[in-house]
Protein backbone atom coordinates (compact mmCIF):
# COMPACT_ATOMS: atom_id res chain seq x y z
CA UNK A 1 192.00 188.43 111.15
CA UNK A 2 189.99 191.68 109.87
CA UNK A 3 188.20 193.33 113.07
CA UNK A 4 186.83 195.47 110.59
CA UNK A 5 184.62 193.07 109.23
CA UNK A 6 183.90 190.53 112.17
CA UNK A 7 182.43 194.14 113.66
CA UNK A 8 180.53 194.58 110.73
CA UNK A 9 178.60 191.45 111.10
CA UNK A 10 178.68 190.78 114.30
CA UNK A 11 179.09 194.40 116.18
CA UNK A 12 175.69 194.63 117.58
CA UNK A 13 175.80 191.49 119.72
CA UNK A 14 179.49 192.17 120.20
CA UNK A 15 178.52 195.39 122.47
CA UNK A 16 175.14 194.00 123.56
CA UNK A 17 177.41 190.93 125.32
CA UNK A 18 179.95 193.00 126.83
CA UNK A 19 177.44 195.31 128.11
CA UNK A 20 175.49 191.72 129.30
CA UNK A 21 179.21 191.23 131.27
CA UNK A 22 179.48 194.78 132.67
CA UNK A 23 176.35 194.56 133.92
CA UNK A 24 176.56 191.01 135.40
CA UNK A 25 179.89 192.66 137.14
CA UNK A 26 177.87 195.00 139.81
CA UNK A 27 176.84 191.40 140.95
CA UNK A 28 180.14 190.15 141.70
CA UNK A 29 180.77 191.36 145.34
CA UNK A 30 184.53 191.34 145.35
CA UNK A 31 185.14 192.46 142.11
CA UNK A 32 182.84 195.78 142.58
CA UNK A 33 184.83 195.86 146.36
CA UNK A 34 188.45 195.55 144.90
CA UNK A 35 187.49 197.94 141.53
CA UNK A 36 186.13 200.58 143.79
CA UNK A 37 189.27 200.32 146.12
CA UNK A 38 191.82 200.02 143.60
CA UNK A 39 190.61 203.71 142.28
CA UNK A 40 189.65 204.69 146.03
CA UNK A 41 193.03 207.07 146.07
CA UNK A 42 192.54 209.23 143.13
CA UNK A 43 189.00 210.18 144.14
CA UNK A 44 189.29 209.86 147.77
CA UNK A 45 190.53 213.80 148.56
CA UNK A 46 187.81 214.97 146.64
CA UNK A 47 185.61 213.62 150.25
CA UNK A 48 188.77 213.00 152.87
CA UNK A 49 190.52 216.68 151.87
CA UNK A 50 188.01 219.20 149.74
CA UNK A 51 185.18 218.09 151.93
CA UNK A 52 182.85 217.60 149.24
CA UNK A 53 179.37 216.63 149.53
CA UNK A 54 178.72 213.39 148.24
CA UNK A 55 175.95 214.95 145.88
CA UNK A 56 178.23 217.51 145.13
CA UNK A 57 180.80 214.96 144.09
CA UNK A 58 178.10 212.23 141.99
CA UNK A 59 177.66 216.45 139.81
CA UNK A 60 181.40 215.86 139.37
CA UNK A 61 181.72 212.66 138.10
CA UNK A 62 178.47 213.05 135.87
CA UNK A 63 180.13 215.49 134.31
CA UNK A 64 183.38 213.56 133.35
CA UNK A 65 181.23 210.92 132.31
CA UNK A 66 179.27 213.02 130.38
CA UNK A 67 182.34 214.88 128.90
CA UNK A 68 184.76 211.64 127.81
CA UNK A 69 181.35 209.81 126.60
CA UNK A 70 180.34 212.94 124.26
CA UNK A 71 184.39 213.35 123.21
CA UNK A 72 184.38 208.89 122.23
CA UNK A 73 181.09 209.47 120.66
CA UNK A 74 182.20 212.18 118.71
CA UNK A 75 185.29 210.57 117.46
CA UNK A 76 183.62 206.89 117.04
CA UNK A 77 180.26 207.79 114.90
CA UNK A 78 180.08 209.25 112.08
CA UNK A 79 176.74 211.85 112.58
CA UNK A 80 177.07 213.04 109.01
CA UNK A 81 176.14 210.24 107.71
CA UNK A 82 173.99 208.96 110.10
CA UNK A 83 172.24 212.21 109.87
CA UNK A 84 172.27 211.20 106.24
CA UNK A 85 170.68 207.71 106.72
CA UNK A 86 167.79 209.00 109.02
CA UNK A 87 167.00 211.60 106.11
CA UNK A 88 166.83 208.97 103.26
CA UNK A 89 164.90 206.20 105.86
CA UNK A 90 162.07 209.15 106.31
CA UNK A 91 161.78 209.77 102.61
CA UNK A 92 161.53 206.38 102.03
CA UNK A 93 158.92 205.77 104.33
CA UNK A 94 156.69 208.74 103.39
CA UNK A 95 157.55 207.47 99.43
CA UNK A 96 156.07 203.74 100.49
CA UNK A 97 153.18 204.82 102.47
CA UNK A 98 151.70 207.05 99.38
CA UNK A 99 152.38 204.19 97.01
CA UNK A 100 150.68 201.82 99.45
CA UNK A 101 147.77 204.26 99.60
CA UNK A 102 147.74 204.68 96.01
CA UNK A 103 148.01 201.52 95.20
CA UNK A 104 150.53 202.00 92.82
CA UNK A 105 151.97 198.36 92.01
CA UNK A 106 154.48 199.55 89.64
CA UNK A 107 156.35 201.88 92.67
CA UNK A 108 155.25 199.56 95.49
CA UNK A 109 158.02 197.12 93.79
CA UNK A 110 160.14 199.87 92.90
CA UNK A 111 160.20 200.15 96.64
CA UNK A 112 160.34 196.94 97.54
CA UNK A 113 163.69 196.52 95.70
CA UNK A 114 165.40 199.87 97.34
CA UNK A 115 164.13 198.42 100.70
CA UNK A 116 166.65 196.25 101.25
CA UNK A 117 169.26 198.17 100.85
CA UNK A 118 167.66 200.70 102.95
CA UNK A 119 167.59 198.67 105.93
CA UNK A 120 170.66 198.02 105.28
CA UNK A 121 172.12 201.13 105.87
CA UNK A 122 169.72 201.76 108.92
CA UNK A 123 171.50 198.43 110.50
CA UNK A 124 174.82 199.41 110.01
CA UNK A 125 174.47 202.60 111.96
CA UNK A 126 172.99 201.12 114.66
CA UNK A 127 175.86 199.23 114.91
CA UNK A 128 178.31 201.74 114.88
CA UNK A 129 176.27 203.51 117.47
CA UNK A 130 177.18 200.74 119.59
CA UNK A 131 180.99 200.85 118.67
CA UNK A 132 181.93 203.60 121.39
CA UNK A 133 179.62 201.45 124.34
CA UNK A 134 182.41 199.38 124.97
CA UNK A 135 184.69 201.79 125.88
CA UNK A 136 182.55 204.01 127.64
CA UNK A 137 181.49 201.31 129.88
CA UNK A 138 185.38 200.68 130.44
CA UNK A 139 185.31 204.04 131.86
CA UNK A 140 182.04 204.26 133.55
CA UNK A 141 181.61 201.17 135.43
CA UNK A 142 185.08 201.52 137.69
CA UNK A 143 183.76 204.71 138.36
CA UNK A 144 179.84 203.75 139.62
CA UNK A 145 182.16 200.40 141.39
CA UNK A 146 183.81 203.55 143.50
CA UNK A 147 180.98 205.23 144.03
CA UNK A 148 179.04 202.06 145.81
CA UNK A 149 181.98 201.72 147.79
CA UNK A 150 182.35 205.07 148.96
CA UNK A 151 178.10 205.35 149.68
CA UNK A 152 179.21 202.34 152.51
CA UNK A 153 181.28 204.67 154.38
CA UNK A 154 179.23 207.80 154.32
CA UNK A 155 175.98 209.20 155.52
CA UNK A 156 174.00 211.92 153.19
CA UNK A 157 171.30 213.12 152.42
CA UNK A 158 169.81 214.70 149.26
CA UNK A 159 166.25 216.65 148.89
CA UNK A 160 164.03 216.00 145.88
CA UNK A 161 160.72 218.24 144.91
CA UNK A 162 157.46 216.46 146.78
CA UNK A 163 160.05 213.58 148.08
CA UNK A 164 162.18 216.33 150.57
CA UNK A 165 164.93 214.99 152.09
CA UNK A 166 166.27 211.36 151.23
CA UNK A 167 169.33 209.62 152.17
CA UNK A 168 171.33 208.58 149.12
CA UNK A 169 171.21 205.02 150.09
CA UNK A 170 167.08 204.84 150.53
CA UNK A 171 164.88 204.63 147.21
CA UNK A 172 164.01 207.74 145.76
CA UNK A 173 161.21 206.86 143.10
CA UNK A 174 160.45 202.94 143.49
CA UNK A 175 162.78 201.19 143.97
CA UNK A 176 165.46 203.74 142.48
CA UNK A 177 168.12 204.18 145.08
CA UNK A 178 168.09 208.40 145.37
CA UNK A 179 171.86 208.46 144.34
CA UNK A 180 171.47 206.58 141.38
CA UNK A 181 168.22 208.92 140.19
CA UNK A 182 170.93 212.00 141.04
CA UNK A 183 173.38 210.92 138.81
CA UNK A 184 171.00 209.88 135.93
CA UNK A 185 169.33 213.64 136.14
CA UNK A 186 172.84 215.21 136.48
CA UNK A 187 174.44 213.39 133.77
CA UNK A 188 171.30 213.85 131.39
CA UNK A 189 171.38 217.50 131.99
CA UNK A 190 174.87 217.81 131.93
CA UNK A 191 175.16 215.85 128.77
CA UNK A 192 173.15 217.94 126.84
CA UNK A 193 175.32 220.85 127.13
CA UNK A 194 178.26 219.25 126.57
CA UNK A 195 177.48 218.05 123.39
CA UNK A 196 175.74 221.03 122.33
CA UNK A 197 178.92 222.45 123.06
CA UNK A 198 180.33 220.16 121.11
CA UNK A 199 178.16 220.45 118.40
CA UNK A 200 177.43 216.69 118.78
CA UNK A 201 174.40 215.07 117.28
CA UNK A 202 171.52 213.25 118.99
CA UNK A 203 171.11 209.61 119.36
């Protein structure tokens, strides 16, 4: 059996149903309990020895995420050519929209034929943008499973602009728990300089 090409054709919905499952996992009471357990030794001294502050610590492991998740991407997708893709999708674009206004018949089906292959192209990257999901979420969900298990045992508090001081477990911006909106501003930050330092590509 080729992987190769069963990814090819059916990648996309591939990731998009293991990412359905890793999702559907936080719901599974037990499983998130005995996940976040199972890992509780390695990141327990970081609380139980160093004394870290639980924000302090969600910094740290935004980090790692953001660092393994740039070094997969970087070694899973090919931004060359994807960069190479976007370029030709733009000029194609701007090429069919001034046919279209010029109602040139003769290059509207000259771009009607190069379409297709066009799209083409554009659907097999987004595919392989999908390729390293699956193993960052292998990563990444153990950790966030440790991290709701930990937030059970300890009390903290974290201060926002206008919002002042909320406890990690009480909603932050709707109904956004305040931990969860630390992590996703630390780990967007954080992201973006490590793959500028990794002279990684946007997605």
């Amino acid at each position: 059996m080729d992987f190769g090409k069963i990814w090819d054709k059916y990648g996309i919905y591939i990731a998009l149903a293991f990412m359905m499952l890793m999702m559907f996992s936080y719901s599974i009471a037990w499983l998130r309990v005995g996940v976040g357990q199972g890992i509780d030794g390695a990141f327990a001294p970081l609380i139980d020895a160093f004394k870290i502050p639980f924000y302090i610590l969600i910094v740290i492991l935004s980090a790692l995420t953001g660092l393994y998740s740039s070094i997969i991407q970087k070694y899973t997708i090919d931004y060359e050519r994807m960069t190479e893709v976007q370029e030709r999708m733009k000029e194609f674009q701007t090429e069919y929209r001034e046919a279209q206004l010029s109602q040139d018949e003769k290059k509207i089906k000259k771009m009607e034929a190069k379409k297709d292959r066009v799209m083409r192209e554009q659907l097999e990257m987004s595919q392989n943008q999908f390729k390293p999901m699956a193993y960052i979420l292998v990563l990444t969900v153990p950790i966030f499973f440790w991290l709701l298990f930990r937030l059970n045992q300890v009390k903290s508090t974290i201060t926002f602009p206008y919002a002042g001081s909320v406890g990690l477990h009480d909603p932050a911006v709707w109904i956004i728990p305040a931990w969860i909106l630390w992590y996703m501003i630390c780990s967007i930050t954080l992201s973006q300089v490590i793959r500028k330092s990794l002279n990684i590509g946007g997605l």
